[in-house]
N, C-alpha and C. Protein backbone atom coordinates (compact mmCIF):
# COMPACT_ATOMS: atom_id res chain seq x y z
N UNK A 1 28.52 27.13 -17.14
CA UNK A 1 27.54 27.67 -16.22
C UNK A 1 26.26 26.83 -16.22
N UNK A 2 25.53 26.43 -17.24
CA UNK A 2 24.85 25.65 -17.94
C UNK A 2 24.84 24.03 -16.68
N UNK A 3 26.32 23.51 -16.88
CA UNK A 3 26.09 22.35 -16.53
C UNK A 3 26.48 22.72 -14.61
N UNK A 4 26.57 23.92 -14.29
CA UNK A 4 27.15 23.87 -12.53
C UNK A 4 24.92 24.47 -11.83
N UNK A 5 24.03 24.97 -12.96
CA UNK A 5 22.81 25.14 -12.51
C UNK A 5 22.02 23.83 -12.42
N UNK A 6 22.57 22.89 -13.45
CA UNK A 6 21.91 21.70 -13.26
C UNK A 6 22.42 20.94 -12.38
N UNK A 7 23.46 20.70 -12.05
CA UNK A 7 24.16 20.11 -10.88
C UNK A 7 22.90 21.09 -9.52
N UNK A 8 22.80 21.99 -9.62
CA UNK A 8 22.13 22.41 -8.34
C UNK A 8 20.45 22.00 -8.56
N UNK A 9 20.08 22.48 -9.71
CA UNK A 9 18.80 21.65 -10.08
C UNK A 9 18.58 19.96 -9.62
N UNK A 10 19.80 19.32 -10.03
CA UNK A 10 19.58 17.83 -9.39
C UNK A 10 19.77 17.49 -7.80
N UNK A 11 20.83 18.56 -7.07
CA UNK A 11 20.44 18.46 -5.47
C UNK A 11 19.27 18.91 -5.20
N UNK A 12 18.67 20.33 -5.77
CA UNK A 12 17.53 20.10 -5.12
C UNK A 12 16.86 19.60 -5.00
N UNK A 13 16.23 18.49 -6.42
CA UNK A 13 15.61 17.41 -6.48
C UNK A 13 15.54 16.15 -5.41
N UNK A 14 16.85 15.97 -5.01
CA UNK A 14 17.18 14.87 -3.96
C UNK A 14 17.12 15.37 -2.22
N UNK A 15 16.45 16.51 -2.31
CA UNK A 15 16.21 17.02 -0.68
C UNK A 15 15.24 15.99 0.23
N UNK A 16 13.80 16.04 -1.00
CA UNK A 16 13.45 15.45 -1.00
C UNK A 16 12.96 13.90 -0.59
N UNK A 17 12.65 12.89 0.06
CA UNK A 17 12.24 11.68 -1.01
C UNK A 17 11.80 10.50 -0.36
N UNK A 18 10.61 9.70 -1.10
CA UNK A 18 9.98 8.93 -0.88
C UNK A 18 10.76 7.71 -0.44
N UNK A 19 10.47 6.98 0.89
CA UNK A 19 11.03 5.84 1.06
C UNK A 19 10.57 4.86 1.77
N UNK A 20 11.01 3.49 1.71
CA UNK A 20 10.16 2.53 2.48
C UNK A 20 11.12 2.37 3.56
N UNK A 21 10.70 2.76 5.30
CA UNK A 21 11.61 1.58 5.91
C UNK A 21 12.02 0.58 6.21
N UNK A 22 12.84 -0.34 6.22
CA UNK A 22 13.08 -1.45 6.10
C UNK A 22 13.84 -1.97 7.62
N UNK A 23 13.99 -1.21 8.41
CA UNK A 23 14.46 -1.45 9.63
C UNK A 23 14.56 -0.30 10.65
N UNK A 24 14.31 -0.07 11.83
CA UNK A 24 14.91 0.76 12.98
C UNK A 24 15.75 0.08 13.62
N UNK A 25 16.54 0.84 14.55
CA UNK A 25 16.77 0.60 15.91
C UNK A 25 17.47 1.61 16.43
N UNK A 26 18.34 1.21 17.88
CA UNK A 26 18.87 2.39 18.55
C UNK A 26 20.51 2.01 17.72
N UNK A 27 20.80 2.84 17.81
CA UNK A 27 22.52 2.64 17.14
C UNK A 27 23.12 3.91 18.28
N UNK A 28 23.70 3.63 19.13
CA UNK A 28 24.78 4.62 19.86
C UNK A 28 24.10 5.59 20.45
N UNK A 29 22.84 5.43 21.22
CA UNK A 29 21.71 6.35 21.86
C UNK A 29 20.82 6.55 21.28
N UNK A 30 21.11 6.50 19.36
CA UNK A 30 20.20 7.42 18.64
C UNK A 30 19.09 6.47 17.69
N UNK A 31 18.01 6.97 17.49
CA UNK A 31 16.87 5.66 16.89
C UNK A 31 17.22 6.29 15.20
N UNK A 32 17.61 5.02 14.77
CA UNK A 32 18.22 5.06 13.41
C UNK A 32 17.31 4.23 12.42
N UNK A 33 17.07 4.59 10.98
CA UNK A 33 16.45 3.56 9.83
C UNK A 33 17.25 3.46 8.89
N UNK A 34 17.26 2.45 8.27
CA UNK A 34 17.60 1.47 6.96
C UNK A 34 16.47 2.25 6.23
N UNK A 35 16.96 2.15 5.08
CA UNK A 35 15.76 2.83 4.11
C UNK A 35 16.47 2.31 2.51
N UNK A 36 15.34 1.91 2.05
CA UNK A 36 15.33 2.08 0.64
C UNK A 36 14.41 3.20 -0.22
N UNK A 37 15.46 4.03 -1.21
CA UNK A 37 14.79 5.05 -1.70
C UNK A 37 14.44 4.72 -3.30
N UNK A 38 13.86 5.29 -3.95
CA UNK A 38 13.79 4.92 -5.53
C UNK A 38 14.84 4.57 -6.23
N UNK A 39 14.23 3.45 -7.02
CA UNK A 39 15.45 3.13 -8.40
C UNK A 39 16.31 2.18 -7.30
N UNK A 40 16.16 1.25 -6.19
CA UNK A 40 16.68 0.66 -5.29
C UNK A 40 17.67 1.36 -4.75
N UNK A 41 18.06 2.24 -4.54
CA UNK A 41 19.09 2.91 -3.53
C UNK A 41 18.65 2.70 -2.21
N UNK A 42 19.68 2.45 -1.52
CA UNK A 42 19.46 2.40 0.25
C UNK A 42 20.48 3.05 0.80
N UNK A 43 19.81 3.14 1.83
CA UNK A 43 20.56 4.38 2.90
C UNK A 43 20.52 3.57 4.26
N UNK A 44 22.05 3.33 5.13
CA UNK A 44 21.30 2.55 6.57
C UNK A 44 22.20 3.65 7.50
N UNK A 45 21.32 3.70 8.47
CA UNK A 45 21.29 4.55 9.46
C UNK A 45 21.10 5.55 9.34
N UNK A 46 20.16 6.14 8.78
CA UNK A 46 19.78 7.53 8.88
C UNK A 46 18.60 8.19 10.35
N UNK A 47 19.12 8.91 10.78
CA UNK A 47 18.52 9.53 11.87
C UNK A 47 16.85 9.30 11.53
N UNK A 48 16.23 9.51 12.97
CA UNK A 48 14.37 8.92 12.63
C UNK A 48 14.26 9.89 13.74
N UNK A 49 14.04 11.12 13.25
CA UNK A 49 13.26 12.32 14.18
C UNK A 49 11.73 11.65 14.10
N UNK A 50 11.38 12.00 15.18
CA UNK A 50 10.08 12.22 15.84
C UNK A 50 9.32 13.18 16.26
N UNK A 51 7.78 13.90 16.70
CA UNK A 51 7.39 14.32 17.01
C UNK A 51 7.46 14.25 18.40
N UNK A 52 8.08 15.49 19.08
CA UNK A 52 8.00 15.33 20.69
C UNK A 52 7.14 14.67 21.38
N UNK A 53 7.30 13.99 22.41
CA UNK A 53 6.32 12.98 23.00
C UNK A 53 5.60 11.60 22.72
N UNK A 54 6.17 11.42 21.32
CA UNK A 54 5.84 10.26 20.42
C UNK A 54 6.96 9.68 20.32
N UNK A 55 6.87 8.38 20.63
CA UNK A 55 7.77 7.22 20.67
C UNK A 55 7.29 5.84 20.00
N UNK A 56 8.14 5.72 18.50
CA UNK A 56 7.68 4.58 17.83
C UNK A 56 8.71 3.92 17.19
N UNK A 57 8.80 2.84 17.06
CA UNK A 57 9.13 1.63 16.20
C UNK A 57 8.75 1.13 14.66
N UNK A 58 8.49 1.45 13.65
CA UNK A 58 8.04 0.75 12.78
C UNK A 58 8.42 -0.69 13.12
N UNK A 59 7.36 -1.17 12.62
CA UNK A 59 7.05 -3.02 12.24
C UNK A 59 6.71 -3.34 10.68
N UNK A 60 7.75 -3.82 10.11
CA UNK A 60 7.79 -4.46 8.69
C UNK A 60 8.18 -3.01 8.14
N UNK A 61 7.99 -3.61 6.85
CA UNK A 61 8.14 -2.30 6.06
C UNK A 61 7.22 -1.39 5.95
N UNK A 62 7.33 0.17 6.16
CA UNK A 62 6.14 0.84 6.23
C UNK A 62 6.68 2.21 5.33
N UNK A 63 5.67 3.16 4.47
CA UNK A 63 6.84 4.08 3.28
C UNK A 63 6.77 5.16 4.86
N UNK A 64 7.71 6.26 4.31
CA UNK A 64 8.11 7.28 5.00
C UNK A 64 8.41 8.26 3.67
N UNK A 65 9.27 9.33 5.14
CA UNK A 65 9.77 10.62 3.95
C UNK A 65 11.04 11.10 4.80
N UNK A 66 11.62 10.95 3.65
CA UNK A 66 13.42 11.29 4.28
C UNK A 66 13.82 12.87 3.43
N UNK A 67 14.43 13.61 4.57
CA UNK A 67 14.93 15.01 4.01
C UNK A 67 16.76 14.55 3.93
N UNK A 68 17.32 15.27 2.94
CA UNK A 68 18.44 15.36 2.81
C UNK A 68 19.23 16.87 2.54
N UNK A 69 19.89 16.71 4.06
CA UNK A 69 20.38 18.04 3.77
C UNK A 69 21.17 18.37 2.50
N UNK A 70 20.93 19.67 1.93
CA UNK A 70 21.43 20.48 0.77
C UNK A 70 21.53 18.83 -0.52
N UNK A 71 20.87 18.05 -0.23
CA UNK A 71 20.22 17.33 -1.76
C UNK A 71 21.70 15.77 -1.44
N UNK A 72 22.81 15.91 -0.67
CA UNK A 72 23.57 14.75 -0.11
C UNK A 72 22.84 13.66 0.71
N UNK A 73 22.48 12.96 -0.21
CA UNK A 73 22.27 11.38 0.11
C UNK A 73 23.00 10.86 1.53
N UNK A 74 23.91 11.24 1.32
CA UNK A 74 24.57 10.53 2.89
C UNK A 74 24.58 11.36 3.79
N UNK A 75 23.91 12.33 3.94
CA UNK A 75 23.48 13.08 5.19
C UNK A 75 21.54 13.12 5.10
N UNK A 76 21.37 12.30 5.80
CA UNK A 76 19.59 12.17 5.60
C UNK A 76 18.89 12.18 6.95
N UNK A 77 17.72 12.13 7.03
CA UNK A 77 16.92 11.81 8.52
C UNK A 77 15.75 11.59 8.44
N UNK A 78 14.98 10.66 8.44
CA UNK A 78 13.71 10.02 8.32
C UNK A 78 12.42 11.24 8.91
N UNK A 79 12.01 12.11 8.82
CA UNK A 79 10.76 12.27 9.33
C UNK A 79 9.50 12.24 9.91
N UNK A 80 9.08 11.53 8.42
CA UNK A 80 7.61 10.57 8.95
C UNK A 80 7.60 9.17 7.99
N UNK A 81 6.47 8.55 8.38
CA UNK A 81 6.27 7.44 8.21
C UNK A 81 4.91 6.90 8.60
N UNK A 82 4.69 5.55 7.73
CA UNK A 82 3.39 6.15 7.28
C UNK A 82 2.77 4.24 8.32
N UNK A 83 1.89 3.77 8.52
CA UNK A 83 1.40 2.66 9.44
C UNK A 83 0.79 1.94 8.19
N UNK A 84 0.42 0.68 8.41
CA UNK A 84 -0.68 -0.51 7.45
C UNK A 84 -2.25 -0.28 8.31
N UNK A 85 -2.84 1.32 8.67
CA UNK A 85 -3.98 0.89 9.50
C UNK A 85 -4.97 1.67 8.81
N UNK A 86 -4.65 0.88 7.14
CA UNK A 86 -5.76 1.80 6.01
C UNK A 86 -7.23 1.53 6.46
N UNK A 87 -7.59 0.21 7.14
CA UNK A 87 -8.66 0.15 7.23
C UNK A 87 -9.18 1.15 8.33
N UNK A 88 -8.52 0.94 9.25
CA UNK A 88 -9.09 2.25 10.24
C UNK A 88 -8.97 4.37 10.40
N UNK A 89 -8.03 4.10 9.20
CA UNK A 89 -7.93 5.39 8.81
C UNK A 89 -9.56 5.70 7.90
N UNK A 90 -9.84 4.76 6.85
CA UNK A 90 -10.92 4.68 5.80
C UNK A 90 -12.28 5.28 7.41
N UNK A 91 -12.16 4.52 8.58
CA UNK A 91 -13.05 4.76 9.21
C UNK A 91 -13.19 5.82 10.36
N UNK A 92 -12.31 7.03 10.74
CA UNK A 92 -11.95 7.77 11.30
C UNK A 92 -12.99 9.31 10.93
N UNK A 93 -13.74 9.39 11.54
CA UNK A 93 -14.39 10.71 11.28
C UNK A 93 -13.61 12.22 11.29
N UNK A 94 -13.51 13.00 10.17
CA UNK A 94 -13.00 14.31 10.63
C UNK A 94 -12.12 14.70 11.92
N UNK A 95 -11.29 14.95 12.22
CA UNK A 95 -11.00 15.73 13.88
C UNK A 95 -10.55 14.23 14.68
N UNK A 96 -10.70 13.44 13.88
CA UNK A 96 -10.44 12.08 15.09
C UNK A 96 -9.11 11.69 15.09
N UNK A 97 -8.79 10.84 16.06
CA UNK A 97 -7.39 10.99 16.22
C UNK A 97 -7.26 9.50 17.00
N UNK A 98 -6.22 8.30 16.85
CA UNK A 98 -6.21 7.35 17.19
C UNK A 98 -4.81 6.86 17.39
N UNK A 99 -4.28 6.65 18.37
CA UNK A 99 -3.21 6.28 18.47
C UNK A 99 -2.68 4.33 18.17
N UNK A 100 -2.23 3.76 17.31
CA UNK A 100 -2.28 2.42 17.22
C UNK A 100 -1.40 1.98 16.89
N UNK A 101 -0.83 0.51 17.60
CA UNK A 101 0.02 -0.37 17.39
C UNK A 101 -0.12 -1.46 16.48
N UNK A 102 0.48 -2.27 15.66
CA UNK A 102 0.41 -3.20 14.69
C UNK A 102 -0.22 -4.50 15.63
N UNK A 103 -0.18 -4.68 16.93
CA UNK A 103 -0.30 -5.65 17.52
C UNK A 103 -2.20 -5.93 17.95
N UNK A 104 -2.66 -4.39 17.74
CA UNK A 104 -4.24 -4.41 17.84
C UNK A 104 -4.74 -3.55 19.02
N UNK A 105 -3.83 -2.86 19.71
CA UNK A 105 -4.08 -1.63 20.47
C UNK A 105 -4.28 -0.36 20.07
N UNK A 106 -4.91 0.10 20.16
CA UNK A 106 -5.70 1.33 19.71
C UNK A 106 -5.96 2.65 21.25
N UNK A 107 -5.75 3.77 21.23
CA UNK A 107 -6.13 4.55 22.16
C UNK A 107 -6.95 5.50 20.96
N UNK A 108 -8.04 5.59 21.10
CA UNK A 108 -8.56 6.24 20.14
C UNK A 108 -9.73 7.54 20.85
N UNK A 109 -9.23 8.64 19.89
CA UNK A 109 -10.03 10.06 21.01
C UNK A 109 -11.12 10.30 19.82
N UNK A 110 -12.62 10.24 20.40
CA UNK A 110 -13.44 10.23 19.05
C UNK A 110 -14.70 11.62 19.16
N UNK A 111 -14.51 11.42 17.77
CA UNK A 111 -15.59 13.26 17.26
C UNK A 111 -16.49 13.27 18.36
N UNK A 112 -17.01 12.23 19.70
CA UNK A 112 -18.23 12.76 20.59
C UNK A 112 -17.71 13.27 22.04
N UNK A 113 -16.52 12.83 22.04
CA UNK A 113 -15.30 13.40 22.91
C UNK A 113 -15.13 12.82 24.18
N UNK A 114 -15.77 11.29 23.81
CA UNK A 114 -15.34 9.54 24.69
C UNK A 114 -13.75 9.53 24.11
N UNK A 115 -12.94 8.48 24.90
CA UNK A 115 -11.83 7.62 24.87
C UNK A 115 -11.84 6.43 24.83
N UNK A 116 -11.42 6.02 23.79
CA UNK A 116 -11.77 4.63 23.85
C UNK A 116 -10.40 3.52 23.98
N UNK A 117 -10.24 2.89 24.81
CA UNK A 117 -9.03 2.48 24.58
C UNK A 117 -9.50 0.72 24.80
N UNK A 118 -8.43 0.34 23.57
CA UNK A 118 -8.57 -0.99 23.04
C UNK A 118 -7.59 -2.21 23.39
N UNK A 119 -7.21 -3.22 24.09
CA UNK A 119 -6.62 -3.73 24.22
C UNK A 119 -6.47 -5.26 23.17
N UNK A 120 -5.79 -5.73 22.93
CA UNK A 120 -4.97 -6.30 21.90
C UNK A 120 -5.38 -7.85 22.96
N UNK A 121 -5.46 -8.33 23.80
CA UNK A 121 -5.29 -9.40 25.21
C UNK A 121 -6.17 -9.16 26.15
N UNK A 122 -7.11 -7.86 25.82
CA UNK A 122 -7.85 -7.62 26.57
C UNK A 122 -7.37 -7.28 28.24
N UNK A 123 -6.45 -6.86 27.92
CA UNK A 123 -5.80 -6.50 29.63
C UNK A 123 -5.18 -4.60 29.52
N UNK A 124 -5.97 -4.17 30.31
CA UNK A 124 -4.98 -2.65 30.63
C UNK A 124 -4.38 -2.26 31.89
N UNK A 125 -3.22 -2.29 31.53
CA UNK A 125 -2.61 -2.09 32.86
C UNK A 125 -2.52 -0.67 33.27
N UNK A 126 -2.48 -0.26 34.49
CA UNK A 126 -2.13 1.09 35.05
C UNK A 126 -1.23 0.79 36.26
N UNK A 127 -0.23 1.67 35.90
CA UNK A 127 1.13 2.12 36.58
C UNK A 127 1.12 2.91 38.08
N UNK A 128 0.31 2.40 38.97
CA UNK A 128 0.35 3.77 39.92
C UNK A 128 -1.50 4.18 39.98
N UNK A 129 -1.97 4.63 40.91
CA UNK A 129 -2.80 4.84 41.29
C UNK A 129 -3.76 5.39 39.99
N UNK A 130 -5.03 5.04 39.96
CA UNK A 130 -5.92 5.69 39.09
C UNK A 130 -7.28 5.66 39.88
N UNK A 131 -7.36 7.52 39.62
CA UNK A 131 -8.85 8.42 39.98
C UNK A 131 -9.49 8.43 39.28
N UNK A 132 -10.39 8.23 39.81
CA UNK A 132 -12.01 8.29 38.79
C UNK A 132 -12.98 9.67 39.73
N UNK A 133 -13.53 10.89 38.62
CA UNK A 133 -14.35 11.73 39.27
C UNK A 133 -15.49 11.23 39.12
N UNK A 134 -16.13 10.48 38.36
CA UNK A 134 -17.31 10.12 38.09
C UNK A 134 -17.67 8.55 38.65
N UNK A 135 -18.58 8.37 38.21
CA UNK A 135 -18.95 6.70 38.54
C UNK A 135 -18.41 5.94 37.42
N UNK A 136 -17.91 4.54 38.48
CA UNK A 136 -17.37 3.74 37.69
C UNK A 136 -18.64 2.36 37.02
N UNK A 137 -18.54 1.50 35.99
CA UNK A 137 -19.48 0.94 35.35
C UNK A 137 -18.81 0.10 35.01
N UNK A 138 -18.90 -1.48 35.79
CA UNK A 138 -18.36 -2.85 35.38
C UNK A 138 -19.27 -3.45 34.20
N UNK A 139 -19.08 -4.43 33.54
CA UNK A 139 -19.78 -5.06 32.50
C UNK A 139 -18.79 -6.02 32.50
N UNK A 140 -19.30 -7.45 33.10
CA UNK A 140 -18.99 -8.96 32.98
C UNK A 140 -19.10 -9.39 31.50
N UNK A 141 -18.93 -10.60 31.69
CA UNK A 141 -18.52 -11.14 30.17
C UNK A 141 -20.32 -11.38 29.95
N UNK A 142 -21.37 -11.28 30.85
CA UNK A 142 -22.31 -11.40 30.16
C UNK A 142 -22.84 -10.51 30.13
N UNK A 143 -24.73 -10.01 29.77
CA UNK A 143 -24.66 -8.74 29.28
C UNK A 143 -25.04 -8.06 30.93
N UNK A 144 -24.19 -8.23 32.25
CA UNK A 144 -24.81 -7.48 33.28
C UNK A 144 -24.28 -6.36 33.28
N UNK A 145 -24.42 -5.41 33.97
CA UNK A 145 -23.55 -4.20 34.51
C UNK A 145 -23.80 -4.06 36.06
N UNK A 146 -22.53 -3.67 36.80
CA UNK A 146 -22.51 -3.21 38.05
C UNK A 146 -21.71 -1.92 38.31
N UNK A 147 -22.27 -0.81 39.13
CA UNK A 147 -21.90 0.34 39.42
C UNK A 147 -20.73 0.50 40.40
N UNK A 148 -20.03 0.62 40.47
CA UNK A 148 -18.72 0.28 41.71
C UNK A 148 -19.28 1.30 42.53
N UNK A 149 -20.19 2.62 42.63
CA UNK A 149 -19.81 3.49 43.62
C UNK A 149 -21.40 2.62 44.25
N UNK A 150 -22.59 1.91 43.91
CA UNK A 150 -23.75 1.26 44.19
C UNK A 150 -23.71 -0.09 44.75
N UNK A 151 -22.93 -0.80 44.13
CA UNK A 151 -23.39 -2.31 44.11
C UNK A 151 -23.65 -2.58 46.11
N UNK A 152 -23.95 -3.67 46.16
CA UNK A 152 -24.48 -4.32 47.36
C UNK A 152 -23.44 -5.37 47.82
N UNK A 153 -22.67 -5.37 48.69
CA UNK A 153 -22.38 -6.90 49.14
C UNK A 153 -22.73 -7.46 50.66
N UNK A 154 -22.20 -8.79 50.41
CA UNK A 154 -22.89 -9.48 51.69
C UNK A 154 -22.39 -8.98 53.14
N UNK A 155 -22.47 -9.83 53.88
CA UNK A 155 -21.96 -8.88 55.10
C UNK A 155 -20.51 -8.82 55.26
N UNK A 156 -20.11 -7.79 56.37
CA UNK A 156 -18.69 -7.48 56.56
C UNK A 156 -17.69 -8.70 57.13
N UNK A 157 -18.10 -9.99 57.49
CA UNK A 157 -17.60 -11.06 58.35
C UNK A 157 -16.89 -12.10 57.30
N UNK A 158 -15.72 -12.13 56.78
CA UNK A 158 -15.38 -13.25 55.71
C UNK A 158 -15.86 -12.65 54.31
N UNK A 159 -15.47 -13.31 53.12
CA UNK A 159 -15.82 -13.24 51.74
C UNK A 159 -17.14 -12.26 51.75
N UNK A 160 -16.86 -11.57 50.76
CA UNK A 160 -17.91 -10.64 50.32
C UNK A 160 -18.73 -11.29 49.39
N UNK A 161 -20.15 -11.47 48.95
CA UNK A 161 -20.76 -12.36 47.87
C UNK A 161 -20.79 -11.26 46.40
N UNK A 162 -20.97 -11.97 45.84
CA UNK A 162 -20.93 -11.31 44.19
C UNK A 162 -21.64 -9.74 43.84
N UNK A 163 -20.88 -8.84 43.30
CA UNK A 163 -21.88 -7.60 43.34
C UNK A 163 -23.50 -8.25 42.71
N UNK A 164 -24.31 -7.62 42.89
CA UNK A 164 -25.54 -7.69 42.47
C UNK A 164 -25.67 -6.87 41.40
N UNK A 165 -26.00 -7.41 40.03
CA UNK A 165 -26.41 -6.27 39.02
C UNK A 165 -26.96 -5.65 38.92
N UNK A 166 -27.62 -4.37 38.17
CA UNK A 166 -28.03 -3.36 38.21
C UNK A 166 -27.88 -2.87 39.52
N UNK A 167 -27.28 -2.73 40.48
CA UNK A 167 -27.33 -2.31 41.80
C UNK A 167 -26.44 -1.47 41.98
C-alpha cells in the first residue's frame, strides 16, 4: 500500500513543470512545442494552448509551464511562457500592459491611458480604412508639427506646396 501512495505522490509531482521551449510550430493544424523539462528530459510536440485572441510564436528559447495530465509525461500541453523583455517589464508601471515582439515592436497601453505603439522600421501599416474623432498631429523628422484638420496649402491648380507648420 506504502509503495502504490507513493507511486501517486510521484504523479502528482509531475502535473506540474518548469520548462524551456526550444521550438514551436504548426504540426497537423495544431501549434505544437519541443520542450525540455528538468534533469534534461524532453518532450516534442506537446500542445501550446493560448489565451483566446492571442497569437504567438516563441523566438529562441524562452522558460514556460507545461501541465501534464494525471502526472503522464507523454500527455502534456504548454500553457504559458515567459518573453526576454526583462528590461521593459523592470519598467512597466502597475496596471500597464504592453504587447511585444522580439523584433522591437511594442503596442503598449500606459497607466495615463495614451497608446503607444512602436514600430521596429518605423513603418505602421493599417489594413482598411482608419477614423480619427479627434485631430490629427504630424511631426517631421525635424522638430515641426502640422495639424492635418489646420494646415494651409497652396492653391487648388497642380501640386499642393508643403503644409506650413504650426498651422
Amino acid at each position: 500500500m506504502i509503495a502504490s501512495i507513493q507511486s501517486l505522490i510521484d504523479r502528482v509531482r509531475l502535473i506540474v513543470g518548469r520548462c524551456v521551449i526550444v521550438a514551436s510550430r504548426y504540426d497537423s493544424g495544431a501549434h505544437v512545442a519541443d520542450v525540455e523539462l528538468t534533469a534534461g528530459e524532453k518532450r516534442r510536440g506537446l500542445d501550446f494552448v493560448q489565451q483566446f485572441g492571442l497569437v504567438s510564436r516563441p523566438k529562441g528559447e524562452v522558460s514556460g509551464v507545461a501541465l501534464f495530465v494525471g502526472g503522464n509525461r507523454a500527455n502534456g500541453v504548454v500553457v504559458a511562457c515567459n518573453g526576454e523583455e526583462s528590461a521593459l517589464r523592470k519598467s512597466l508601471k502597475e496596471g500597464e500592459v504592453c504587447l511585444v515582439a522580439p523584433f522591437g515592436q511594442q503596442i503598449f497601453l500606459k497607466e495615463d491611458g495614451s497608446i503607444l505603439f512602436k514600430s521596429a522600421n518605423g513603418v505602421v501599416n493599417v489594413d482598411g480604412e482608419m477614423r480619427v474623432s479627434e485631430d490629427v498631429i504630424v511631426f517631421d523628422k525635424k522638430p515641426n508639427q502640422v495639424r492635418v484638420s489646420t494646415h494651409i496649402h497652396g492653391s487648388g491648380a497642380g501640386p499642393t506646396s508643403p503644409p506650413k507648420p504650426g498651422s
